[in-house]
Structure formats: C-alpha cells, structure tokens
C-alpha atoms as a PDB file:
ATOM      1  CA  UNK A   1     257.252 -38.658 136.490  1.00  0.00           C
ATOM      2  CA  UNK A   2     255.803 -42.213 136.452  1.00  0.00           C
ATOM      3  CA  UNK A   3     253.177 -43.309 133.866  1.00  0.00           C
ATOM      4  CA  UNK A   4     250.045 -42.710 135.768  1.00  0.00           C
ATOM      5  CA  UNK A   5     251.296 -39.245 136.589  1.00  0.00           C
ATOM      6  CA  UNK A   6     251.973 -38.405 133.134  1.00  0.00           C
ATOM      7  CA  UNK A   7     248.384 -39.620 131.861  1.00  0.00           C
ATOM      8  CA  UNK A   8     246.821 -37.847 134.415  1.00  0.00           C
ATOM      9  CA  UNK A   9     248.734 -34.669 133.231  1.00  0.00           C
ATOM     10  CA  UNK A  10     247.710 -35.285 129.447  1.00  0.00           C
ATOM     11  CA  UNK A  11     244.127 -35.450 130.275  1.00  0.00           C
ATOM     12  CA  UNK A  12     244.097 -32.420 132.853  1.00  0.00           C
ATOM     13  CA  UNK A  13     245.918 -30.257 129.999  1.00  0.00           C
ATOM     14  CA  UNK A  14     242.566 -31.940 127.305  1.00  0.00           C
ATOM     15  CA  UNK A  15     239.923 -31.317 129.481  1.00  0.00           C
ATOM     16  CA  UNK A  16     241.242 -27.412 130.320  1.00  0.00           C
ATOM     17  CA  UNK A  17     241.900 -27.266 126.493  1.00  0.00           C
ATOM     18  CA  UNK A  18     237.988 -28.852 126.012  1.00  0.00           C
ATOM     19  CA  UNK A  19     236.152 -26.473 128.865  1.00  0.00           C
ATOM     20  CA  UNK A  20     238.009 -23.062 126.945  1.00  0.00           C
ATOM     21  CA  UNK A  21     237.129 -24.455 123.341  1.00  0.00           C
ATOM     22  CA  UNK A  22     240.244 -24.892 122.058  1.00  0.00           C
ATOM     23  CA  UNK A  23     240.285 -28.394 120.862  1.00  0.00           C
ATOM     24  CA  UNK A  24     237.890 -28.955 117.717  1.00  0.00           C
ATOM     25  CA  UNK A  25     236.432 -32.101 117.342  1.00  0.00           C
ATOM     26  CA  UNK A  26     238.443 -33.082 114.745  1.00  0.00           C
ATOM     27  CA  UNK A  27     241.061 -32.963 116.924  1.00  0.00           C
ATOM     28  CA  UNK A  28     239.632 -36.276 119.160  1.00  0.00           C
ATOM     29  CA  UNK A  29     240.730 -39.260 117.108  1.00  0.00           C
ATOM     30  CA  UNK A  30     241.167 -42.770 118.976  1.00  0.00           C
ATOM     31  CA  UNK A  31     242.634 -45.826 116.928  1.00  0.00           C
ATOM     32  CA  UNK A  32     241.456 -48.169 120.339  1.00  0.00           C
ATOM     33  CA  UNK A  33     243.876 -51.263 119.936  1.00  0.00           C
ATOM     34  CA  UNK A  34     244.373 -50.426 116.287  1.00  0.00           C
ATOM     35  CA  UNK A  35     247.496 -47.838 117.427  1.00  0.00           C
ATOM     36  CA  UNK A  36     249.545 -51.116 118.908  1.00  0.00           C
ATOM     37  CA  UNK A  37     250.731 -51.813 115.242  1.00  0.00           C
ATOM     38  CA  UNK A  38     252.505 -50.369 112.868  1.00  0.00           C
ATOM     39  CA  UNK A  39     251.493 -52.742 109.948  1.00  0.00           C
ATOM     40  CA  UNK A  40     247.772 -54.266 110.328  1.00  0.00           C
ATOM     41  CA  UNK A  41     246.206 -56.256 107.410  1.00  0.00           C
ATOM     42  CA  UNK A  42     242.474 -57.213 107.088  1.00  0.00           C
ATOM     43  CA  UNK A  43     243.517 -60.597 104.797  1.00  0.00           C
ATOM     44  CA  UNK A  44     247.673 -60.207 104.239  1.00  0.00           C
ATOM     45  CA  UNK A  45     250.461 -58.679 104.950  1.00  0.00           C
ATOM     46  CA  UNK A  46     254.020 -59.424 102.747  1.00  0.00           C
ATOM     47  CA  UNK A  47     257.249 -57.723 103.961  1.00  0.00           C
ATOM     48  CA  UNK A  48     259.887 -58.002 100.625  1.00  0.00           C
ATOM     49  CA  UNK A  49     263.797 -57.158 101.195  1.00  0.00           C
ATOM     50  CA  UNK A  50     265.429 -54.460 101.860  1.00  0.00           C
ATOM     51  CA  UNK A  51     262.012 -53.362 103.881  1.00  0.00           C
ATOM     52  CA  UNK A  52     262.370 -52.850 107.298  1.00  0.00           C
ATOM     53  CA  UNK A  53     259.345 -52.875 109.574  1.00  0.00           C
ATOM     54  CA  UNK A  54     260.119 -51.118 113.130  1.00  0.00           C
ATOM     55  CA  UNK A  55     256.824 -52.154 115.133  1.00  0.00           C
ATOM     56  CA  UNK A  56     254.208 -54.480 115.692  1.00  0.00           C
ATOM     57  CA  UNK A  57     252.805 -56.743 112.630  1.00  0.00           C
ATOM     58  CA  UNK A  58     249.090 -58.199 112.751  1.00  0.00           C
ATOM     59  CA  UNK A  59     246.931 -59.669 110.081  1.00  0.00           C
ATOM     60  CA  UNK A  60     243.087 -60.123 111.126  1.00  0.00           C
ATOM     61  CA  UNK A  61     243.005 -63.863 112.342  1.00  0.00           C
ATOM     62  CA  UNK A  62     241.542 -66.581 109.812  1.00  0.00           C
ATOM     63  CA  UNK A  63     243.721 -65.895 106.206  1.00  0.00           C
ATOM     64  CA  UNK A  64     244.922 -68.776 104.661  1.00  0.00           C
ATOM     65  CA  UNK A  65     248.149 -67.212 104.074  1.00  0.00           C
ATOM     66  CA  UNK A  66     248.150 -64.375 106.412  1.00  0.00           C
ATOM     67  CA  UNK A  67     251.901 -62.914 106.695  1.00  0.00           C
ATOM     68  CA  UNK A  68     254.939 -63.532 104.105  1.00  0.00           C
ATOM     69  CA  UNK A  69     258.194 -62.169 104.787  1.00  0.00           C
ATOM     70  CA  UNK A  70     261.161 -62.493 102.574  1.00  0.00           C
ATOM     71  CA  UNK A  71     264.429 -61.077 104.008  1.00  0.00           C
ATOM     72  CA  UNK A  72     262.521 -58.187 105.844  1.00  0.00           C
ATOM     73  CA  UNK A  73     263.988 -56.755 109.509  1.00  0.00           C
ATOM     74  CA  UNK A  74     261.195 -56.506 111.857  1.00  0.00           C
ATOM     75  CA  UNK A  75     261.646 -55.134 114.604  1.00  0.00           C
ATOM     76  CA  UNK A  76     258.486 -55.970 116.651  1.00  0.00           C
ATOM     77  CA  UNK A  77     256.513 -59.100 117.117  1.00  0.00           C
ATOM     78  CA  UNK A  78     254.685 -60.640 114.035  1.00  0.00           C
ATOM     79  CA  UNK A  79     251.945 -63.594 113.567  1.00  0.00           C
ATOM     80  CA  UNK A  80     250.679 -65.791 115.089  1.00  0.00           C
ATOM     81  CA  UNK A  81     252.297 -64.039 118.342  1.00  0.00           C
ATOM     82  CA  UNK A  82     249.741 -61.411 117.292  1.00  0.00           C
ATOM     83  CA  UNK A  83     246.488 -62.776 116.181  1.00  0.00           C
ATOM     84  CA  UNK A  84     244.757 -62.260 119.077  1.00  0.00           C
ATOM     85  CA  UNK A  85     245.672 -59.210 119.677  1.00  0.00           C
ATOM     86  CA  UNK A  86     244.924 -58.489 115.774  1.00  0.00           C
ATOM     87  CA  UNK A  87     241.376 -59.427 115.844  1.00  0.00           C
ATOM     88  CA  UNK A  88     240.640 -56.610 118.595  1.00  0.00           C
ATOM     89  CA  UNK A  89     242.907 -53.865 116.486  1.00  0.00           C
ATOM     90  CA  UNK A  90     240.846 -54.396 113.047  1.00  0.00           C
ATOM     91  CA  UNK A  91     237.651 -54.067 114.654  1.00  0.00           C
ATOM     92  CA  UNK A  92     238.971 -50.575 116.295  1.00  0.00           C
ATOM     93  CA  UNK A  93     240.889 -49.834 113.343  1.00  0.00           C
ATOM     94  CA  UNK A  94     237.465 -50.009 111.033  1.00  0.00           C
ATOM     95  CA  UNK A  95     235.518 -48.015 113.528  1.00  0.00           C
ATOM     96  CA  UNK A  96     238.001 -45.259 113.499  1.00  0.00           C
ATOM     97  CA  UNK A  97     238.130 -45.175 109.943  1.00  0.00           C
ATOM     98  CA  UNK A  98     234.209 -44.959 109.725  1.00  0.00           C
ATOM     99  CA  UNK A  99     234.211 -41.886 112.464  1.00  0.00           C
ATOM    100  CA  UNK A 100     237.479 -40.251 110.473  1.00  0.00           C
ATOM    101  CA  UNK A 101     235.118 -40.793 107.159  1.00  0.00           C
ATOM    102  CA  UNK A 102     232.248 -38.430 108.972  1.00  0.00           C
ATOM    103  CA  UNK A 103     233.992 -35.833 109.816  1.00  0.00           C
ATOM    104  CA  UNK A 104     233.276 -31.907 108.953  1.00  0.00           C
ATOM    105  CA  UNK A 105     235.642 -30.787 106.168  1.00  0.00           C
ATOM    106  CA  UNK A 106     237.752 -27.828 107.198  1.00  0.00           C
ATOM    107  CA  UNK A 107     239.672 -27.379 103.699  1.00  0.00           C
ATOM    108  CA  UNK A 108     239.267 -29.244 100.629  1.00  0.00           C
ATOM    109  CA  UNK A 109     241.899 -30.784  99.219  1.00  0.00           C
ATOM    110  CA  UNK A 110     243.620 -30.990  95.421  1.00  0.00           C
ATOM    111  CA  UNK A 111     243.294 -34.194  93.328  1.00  0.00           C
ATOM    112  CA  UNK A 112     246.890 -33.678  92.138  1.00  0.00           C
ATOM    113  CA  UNK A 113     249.802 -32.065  94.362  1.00  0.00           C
ATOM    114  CA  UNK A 114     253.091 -31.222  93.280  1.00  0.00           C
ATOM    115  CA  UNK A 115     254.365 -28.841  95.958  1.00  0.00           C
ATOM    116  CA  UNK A 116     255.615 -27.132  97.500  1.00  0.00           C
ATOM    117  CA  UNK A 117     252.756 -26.519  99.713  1.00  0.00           C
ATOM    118  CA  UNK A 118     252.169 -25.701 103.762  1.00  0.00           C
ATOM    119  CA  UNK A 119     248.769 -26.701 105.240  1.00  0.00           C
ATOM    120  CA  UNK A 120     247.623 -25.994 108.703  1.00  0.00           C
ATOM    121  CA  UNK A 121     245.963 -28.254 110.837  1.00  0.00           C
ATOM    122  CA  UNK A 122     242.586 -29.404 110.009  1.00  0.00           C
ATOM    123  CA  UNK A 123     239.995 -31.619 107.957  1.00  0.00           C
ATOM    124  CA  UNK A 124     241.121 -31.596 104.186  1.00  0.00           C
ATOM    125  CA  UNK A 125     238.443 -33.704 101.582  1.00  0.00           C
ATOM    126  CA  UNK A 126     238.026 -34.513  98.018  1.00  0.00           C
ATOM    127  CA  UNK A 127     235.890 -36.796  96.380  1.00  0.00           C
ATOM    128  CA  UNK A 128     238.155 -37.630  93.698  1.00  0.00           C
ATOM    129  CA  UNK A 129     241.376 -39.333  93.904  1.00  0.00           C
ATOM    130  CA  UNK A 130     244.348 -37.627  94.829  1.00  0.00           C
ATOM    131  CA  UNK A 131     247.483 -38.246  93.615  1.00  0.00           C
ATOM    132  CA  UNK A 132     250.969 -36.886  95.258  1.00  0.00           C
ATOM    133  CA  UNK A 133     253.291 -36.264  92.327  1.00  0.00           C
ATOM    134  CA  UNK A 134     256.610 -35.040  91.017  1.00  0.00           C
ATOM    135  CA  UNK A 135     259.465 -34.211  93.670  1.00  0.00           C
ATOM    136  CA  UNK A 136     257.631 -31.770  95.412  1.00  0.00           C
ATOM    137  CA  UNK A 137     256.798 -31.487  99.333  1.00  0.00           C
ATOM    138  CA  UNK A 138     254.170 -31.111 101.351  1.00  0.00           C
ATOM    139  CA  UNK A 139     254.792 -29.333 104.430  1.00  0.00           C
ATOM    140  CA  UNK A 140     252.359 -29.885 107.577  1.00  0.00           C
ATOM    141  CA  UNK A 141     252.894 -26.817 110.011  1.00  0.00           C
ATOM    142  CA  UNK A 142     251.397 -27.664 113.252  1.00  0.00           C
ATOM    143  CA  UNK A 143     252.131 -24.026 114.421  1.00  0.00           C
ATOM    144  CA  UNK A 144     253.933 -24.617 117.356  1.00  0.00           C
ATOM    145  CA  UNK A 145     251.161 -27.290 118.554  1.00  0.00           C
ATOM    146  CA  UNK A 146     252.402 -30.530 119.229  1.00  0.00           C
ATOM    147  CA  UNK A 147     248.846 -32.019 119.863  1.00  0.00           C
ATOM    148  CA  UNK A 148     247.463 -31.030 116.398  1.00  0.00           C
ATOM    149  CA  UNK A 149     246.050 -33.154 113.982  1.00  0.00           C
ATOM    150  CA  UNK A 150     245.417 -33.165 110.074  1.00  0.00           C
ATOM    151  CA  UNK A 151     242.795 -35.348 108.760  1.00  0.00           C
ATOM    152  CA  UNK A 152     242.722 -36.115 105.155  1.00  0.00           C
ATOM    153  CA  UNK A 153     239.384 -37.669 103.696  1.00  0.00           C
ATOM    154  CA  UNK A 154     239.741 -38.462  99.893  1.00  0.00           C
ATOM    155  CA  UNK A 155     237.025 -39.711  97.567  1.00  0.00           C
ATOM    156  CA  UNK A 156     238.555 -42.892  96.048  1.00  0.00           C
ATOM    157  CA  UNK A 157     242.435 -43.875  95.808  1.00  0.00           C
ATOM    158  CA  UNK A 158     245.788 -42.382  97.098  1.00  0.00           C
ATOM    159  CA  UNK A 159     248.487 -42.703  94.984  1.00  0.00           C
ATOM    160  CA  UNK A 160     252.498 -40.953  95.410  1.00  0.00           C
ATOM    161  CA  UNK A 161     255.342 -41.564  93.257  1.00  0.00           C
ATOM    162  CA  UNK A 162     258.640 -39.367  94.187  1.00  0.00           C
ATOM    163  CA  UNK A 163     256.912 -37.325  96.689  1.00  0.00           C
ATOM    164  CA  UNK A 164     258.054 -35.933 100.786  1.00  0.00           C
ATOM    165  CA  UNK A 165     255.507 -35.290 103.328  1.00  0.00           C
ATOM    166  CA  UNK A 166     256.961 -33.493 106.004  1.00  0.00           C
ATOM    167  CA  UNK A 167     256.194 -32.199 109.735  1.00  0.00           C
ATOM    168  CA  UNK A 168     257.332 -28.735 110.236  1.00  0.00           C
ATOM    169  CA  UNK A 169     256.137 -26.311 113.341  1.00  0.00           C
ATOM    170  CA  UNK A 170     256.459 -29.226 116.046  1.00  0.00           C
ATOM    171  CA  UNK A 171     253.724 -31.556 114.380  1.00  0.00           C
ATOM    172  CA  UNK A 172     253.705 -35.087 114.953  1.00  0.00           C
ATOM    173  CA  UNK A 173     253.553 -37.736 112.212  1.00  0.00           C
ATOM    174  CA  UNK A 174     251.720 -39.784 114.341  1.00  0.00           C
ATOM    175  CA  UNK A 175     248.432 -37.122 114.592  1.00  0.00           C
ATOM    176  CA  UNK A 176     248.228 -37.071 110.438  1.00  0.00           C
ATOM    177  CA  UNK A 177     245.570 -39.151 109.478  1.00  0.00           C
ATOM    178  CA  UNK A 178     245.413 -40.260 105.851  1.00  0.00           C
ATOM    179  CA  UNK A 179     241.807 -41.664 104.694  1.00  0.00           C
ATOM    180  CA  UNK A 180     240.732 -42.895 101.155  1.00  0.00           C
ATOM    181  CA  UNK A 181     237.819 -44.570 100.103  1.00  0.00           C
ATOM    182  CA  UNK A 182     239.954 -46.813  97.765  1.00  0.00           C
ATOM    183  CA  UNK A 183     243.480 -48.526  97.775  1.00  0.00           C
ATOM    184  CA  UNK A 184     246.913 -46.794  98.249  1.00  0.00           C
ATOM    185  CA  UNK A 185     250.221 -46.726  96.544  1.00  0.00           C
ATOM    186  CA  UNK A 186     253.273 -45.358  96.945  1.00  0.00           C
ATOM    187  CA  UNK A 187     256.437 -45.436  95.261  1.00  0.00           C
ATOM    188  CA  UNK A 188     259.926 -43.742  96.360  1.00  0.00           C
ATOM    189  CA  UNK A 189     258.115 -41.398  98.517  1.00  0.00           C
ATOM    190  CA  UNK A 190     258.459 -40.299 101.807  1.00  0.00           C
ATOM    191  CA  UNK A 191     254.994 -40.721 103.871  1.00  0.00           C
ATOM    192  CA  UNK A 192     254.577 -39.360 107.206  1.00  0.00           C
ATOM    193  CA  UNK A 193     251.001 -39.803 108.740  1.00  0.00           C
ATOM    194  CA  UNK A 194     248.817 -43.089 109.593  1.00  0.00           C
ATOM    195  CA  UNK A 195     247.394 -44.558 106.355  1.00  0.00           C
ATOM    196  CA  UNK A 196     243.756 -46.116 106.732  1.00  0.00           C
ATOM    197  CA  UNK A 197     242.550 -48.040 104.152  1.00  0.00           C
ATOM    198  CA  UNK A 198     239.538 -49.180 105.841  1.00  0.00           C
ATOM    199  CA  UNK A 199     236.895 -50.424 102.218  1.00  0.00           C
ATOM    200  CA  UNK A 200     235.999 -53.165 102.281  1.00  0.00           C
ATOM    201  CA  UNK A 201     237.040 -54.316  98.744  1.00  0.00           C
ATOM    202  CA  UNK A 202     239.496 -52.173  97.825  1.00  0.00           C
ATOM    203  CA  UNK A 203     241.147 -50.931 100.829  1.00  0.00           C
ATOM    204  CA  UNK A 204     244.782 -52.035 100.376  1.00  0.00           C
ATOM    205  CA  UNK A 205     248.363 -50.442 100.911  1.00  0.00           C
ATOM    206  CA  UNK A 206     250.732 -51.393  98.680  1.00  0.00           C
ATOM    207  CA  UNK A 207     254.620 -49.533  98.755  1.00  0.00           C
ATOM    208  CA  UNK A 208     257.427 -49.993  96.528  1.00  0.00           C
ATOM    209  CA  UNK A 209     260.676 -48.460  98.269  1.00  0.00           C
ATOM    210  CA  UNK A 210     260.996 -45.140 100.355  1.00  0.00           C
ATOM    211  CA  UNK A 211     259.577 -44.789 103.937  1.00  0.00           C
ATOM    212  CA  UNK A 212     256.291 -44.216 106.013  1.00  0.00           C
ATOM    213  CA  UNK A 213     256.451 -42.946 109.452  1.00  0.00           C
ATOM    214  CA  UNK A 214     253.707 -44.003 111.450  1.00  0.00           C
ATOM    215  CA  UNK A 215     251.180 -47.026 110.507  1.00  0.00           C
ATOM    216  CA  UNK A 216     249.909 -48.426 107.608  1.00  0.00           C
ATOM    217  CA  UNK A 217     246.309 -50.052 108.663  1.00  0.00           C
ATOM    218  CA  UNK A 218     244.517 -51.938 106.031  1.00  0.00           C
ATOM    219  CA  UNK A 219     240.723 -53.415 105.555  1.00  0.00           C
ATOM    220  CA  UNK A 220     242.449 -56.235 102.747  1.00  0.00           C
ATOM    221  CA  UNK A 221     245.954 -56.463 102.144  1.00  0.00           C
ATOM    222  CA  UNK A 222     249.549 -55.011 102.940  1.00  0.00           C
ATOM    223  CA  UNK A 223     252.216 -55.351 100.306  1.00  0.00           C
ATOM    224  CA  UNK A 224     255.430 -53.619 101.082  1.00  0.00           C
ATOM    225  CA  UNK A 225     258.739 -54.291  99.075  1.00  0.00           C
ATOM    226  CA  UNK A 226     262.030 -52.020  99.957  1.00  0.00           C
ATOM    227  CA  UNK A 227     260.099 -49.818 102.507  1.00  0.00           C
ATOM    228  CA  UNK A 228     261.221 -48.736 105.621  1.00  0.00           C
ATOM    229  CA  UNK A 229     258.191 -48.429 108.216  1.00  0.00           C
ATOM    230  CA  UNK A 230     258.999 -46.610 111.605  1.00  0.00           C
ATOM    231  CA  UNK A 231     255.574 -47.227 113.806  1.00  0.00           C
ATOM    232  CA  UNK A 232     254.495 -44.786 116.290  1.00  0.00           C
ATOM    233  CA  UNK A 233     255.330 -46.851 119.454  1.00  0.00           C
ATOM    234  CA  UNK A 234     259.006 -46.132 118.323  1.00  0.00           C
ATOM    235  CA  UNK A 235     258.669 -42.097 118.252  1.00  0.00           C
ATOM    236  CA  UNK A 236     258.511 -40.380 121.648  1.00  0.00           C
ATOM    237  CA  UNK A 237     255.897 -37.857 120.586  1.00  0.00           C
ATOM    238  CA  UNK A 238     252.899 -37.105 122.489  1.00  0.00           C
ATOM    239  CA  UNK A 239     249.496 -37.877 121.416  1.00  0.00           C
ATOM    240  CA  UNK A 240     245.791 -36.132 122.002  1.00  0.00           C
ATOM    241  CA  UNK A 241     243.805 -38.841 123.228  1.00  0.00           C
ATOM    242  CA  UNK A 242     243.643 -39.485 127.265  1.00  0.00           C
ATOM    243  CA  UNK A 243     243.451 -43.145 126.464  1.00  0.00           C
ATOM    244  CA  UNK A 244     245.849 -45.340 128.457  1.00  0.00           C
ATOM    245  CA  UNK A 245     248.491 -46.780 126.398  1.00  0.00           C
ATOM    246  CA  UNK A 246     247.474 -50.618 126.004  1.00  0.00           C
ATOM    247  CA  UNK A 247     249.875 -52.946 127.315  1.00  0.00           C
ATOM    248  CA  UNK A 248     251.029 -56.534 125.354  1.00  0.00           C
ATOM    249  CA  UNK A 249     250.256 -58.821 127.805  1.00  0.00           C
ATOM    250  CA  UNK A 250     247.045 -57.188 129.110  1.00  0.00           C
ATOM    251  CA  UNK A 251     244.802 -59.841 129.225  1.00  0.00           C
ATOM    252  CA  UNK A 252     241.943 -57.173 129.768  1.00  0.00           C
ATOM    253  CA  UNK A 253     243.097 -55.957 125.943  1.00  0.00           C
ATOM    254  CA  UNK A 254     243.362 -58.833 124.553  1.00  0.00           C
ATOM    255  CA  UNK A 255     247.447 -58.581 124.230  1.00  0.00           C
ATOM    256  CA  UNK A 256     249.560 -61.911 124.708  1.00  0.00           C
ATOM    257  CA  UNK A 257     252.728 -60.805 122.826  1.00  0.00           C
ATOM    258  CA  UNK A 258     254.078 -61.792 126.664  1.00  0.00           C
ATOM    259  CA  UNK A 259     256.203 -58.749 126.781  1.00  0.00           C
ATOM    260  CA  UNK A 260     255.589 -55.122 128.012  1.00  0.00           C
ATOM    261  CA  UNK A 261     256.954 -52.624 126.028  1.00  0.00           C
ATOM    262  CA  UNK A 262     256.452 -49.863 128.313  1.00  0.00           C
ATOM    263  CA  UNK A 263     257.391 -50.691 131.601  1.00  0.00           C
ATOM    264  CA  UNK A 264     261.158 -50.727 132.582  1.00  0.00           C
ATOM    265  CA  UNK A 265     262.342 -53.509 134.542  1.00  0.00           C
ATOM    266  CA  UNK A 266     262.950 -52.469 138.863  1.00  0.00           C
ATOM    267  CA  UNK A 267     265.609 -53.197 140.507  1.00  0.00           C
ATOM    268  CA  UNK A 268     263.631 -53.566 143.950  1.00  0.00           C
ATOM    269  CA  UNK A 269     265.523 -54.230 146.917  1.00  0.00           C
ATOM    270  CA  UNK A 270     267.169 -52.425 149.791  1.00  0.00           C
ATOM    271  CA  UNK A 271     269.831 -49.802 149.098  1.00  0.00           C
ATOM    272  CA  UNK A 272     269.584 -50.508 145.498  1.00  0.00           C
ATOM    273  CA  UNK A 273     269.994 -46.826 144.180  1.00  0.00           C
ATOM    274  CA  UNK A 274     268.409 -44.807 141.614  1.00  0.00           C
ATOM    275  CA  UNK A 275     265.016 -46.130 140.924  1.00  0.00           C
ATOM    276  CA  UNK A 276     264.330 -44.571 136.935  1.00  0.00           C
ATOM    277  CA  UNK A 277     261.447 -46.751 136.812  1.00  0.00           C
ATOM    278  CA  UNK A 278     259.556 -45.389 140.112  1.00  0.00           C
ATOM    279  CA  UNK A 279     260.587 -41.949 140.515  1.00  0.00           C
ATOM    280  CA  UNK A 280     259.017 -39.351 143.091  1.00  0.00           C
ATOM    281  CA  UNK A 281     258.680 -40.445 146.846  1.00  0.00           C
ATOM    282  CA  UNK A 282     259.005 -43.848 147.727  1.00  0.00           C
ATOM    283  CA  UNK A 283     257.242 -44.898 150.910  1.00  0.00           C
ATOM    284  CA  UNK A 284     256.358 -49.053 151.910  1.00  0.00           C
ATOM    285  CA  UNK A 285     253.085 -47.594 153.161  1.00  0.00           C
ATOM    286  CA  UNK A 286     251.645 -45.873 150.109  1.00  0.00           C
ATOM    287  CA  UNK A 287     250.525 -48.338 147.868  1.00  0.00           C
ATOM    288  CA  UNK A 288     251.989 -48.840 143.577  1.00  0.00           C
ATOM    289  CA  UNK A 289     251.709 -46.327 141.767  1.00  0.00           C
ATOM    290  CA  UNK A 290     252.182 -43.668 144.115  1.00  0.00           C
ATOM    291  CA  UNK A 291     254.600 -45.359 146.252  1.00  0.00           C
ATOM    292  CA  UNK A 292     257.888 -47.860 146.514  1.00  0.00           C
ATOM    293  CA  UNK A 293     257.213 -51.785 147.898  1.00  0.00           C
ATOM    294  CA  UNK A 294     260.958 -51.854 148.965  1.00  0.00           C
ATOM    295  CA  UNK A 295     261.816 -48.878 150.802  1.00  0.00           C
ATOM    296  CA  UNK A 296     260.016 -47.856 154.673  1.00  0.00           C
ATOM    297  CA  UNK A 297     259.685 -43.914 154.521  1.00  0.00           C
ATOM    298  CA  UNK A 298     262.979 -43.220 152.651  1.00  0.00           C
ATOM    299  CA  UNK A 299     263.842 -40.786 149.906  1.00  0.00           C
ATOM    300  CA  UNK A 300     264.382 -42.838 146.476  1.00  0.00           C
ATOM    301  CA  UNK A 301     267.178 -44.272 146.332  1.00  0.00           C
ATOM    302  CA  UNK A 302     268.329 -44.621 149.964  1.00  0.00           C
ATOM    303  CA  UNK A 303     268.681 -47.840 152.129  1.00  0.00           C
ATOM    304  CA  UNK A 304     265.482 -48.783 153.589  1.00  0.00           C
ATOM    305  CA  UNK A 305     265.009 -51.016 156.466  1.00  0.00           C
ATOM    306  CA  UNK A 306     266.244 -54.267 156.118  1.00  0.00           C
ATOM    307  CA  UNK A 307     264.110 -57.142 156.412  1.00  0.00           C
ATOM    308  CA  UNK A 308     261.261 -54.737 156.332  1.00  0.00           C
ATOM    309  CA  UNK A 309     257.484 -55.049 155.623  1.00  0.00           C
ATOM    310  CA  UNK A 310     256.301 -57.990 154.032  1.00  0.00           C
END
C-alpha cells in the first residue's frame, strides 16, 4: 500500500469514526510542523553526554546561542540545517499548545502521583502542580484503541523524579499529550508522551538522565543531560490526524533539511524486480501515485517494454 493509499485509508476510517460519534473532540489534536521534531526550543536547546537524541533538533531562529551539544548522539538533523524549518514548527507548536490548554476536562488529575495507577483515555486537569514521585507507574490503557489520546492540562509545573509512564492496551506514546502552564523536570524517569511547554516565561524542559519517548517542545529552553529521546518519526505507530506527513525538503512546508525521510529510493527501470516503494499495479499510462513511469501495462515487477514511453 503506497503512501497516498494509506492516508486516504486513515481519513476514511476518521470521518466513519466522526459521522457515528465515536471520536470526541479531544481526540483531534494537530502539532502542524511542530510533530517534525523531536526536540524544539523557543531560545535553546543543550544536548550533555551520554544523551542521545533520535530525531529532528530545532531551536526558533534568532538565539544568540541557539544549540550546544557536548558528546550527545543525534540521530537526526540539527541547526542551522533546521532553522527554517524551526520557525514554522514553534509557531504550530504554540498554537497547539493554546487549543490543548482549552480543552473540556474529562478527569481531573492528582497534584502528587505515586502509583501504581491505570487511566483511560481522556482530558485529565489540575490547577496546581503535579509532581510524579517515588518508583511508582503510571499505566495509560488505551483499551485496545490504537488511535486514543490522553491529554493532560496542569495548572503550573511538572516535575518527576524516579518515576515510569507506560502504554499498556495498544496506546501510543506519541497520542499522550503532556501540558503545564509552567516549566518541566525530570530526573531518572521514564516519560512517554509529547511534553509542551508552551509559557511564555517559564515554559522550559529540563531532564537529568532516563528517557522520553516522543517530543519534548518548548516555548524557552531545552536542557537535557544523560537522556535518551526517541522522537515519534522513529516509532511506526499510527496517529489520529488525516494530516499528510510533511516532507524535509518540501519547499511548500518550509523544510530544507534536503533529505526525505519517508520516501524509499526506486529502482526504476525495465525488468528491475520487486518495486517495495510502488506497490499495487504498475501501468506507464496511469499517472504517479497510482501508477509505475517504467513499466507499459505489466504486473510489478515484470519486464516492461524496452525503450518504451518517454
């Protein structure tokens, strides 16, 4: 199934999902260009050894120092590669968090949680802090739902020390969606979820050690030292928003990374064999996406004609 064919899929399965009711609103979150990164500063972002950064790096364009890594592994392209790019993401990234911050509450939400606890899908808020503590574990159970999403708005900061949040019932740490009003830190924990720390003066992320699966999006700066960051463009999980996946080197998105993460390469010729990257019927007369350039009315695969259509 080739990409257009699997977008068009996602968004027949949304809109069935949207005309029986079964998708809240809550469930309709979009980070625009903002998803492209795993690590996204408004003013800084500083990578410290033995962190590992699998995933895009940007820093909003125009800080005087804007990215510092020392003995980091990033996997992913990093400033000034990204700045344009960047400058798109942050404003998407702030709009999302202002839409995530008006949301209905579902559940509320404890300032201080120790686990073990298992929380459904939904809209979770406090307007205190909330502080993830002790060795416990929170357990998100999407309930056999791989499209559902947990939303958690929180008053002021977001602090964990020692603590595991984990995806349980075929959830997707990519569709968690971590909000405060104030900065974050966490230490030896075990993060799963997108943090946004989207105020405007004190909306940074700062992580000493353990691991965060999915992005870490920040209105000031991004201070990581010992972490290990897996982004979402390196988990094959699927994802509730219709919205084409935006494409480094898209000039219409504002990408010039100059590489295309999601395209494999084609072999296009005559009699080349399998073609993974354009699979279904190949046919000279059907134009891309629905059809091959290289073969004349042939399954995939076989020998066309030689010195075919030009």
């Amino acid at each position: 199934m080739n990409d257009l064919q699997k977008y068009l899929s996602r968004c027949l399965l949304a809109t069935v999902a949207l005309l029986v009711g079964a998708s809240p609103a809550w469930a309709q979150v979009s980070l625009g260009a903002a998803a492209d990164f795993a690590v996204l500063g408004g003013t800084n972002v500083t990578c410290t050894a033995p962190g590992t950064i699998v995933g895009d790096v940007g820093v909003y364009p125009g800080s005087a120092v804007p990215y510092t890594n020392t003995g980091c592994v990033i996997a992913g392209a990093t400033p000034p590669a990204t700045n344009v790019a960047a400058d798109a993401a942050n404003e998407d990234f702030l709009s999302a968090y202002d839409t995530l911050k008006g949301m209905a509450c579902t559940g509320g939400l404890l300032s201080t949680i120790t686990g073990p606890v298992t929380l459904a899908p939904g809209v979770y808020c406090t307007g205190a802090a909330t502080a993830l503590t002790g060795t416990g574990v929170l357990t998100l159970d999407a309930g056999g739902d791989a499209n559902a999403v947990w939303v958690f708005n929180i008053g002021a900061a977001l602090t964990g020390t020692n603590f595991s949040v984990v995806m349980a019932g075929g959830g997707q740490a990519c569709n968690v969606y971590w909000v405060p009003s104030a900065g974050v830190t966490m230490t030896t924990s075990a993060l799963s979820g997108n943090i946004l720390a989207g105020d405007a003066s004190g909306g940074s992320i700062t992580t000493t050690g353990g691991t965060l699966t999915g992005r870490a999006l920040a209105n000031v700066a991004v201070t990581m030292t010992g972490t290990s960051v897996i982004g979402c463009d390196a988990l094959s999980e699927p994802s509730p928003s219709c919205k084409p996946k935006k494409h480094h080197g898209d000039h219409k998105d504002h990408k010039h990374h100059g590489h295309d993460k999601d395209h494999k390469k084609c072999n296009q010729g005559v009699g080349n064999g399998s073609e993974g990257c354009d699979p279904g019927k190949s046919d000279h007369g059907i134009q891309w996406p629905f059809g091959s350039n290289d073969e004349d009315h042939n399954k995939p695969g076989d020998p066309g004609h030689k010195g075919g259509k030009k």
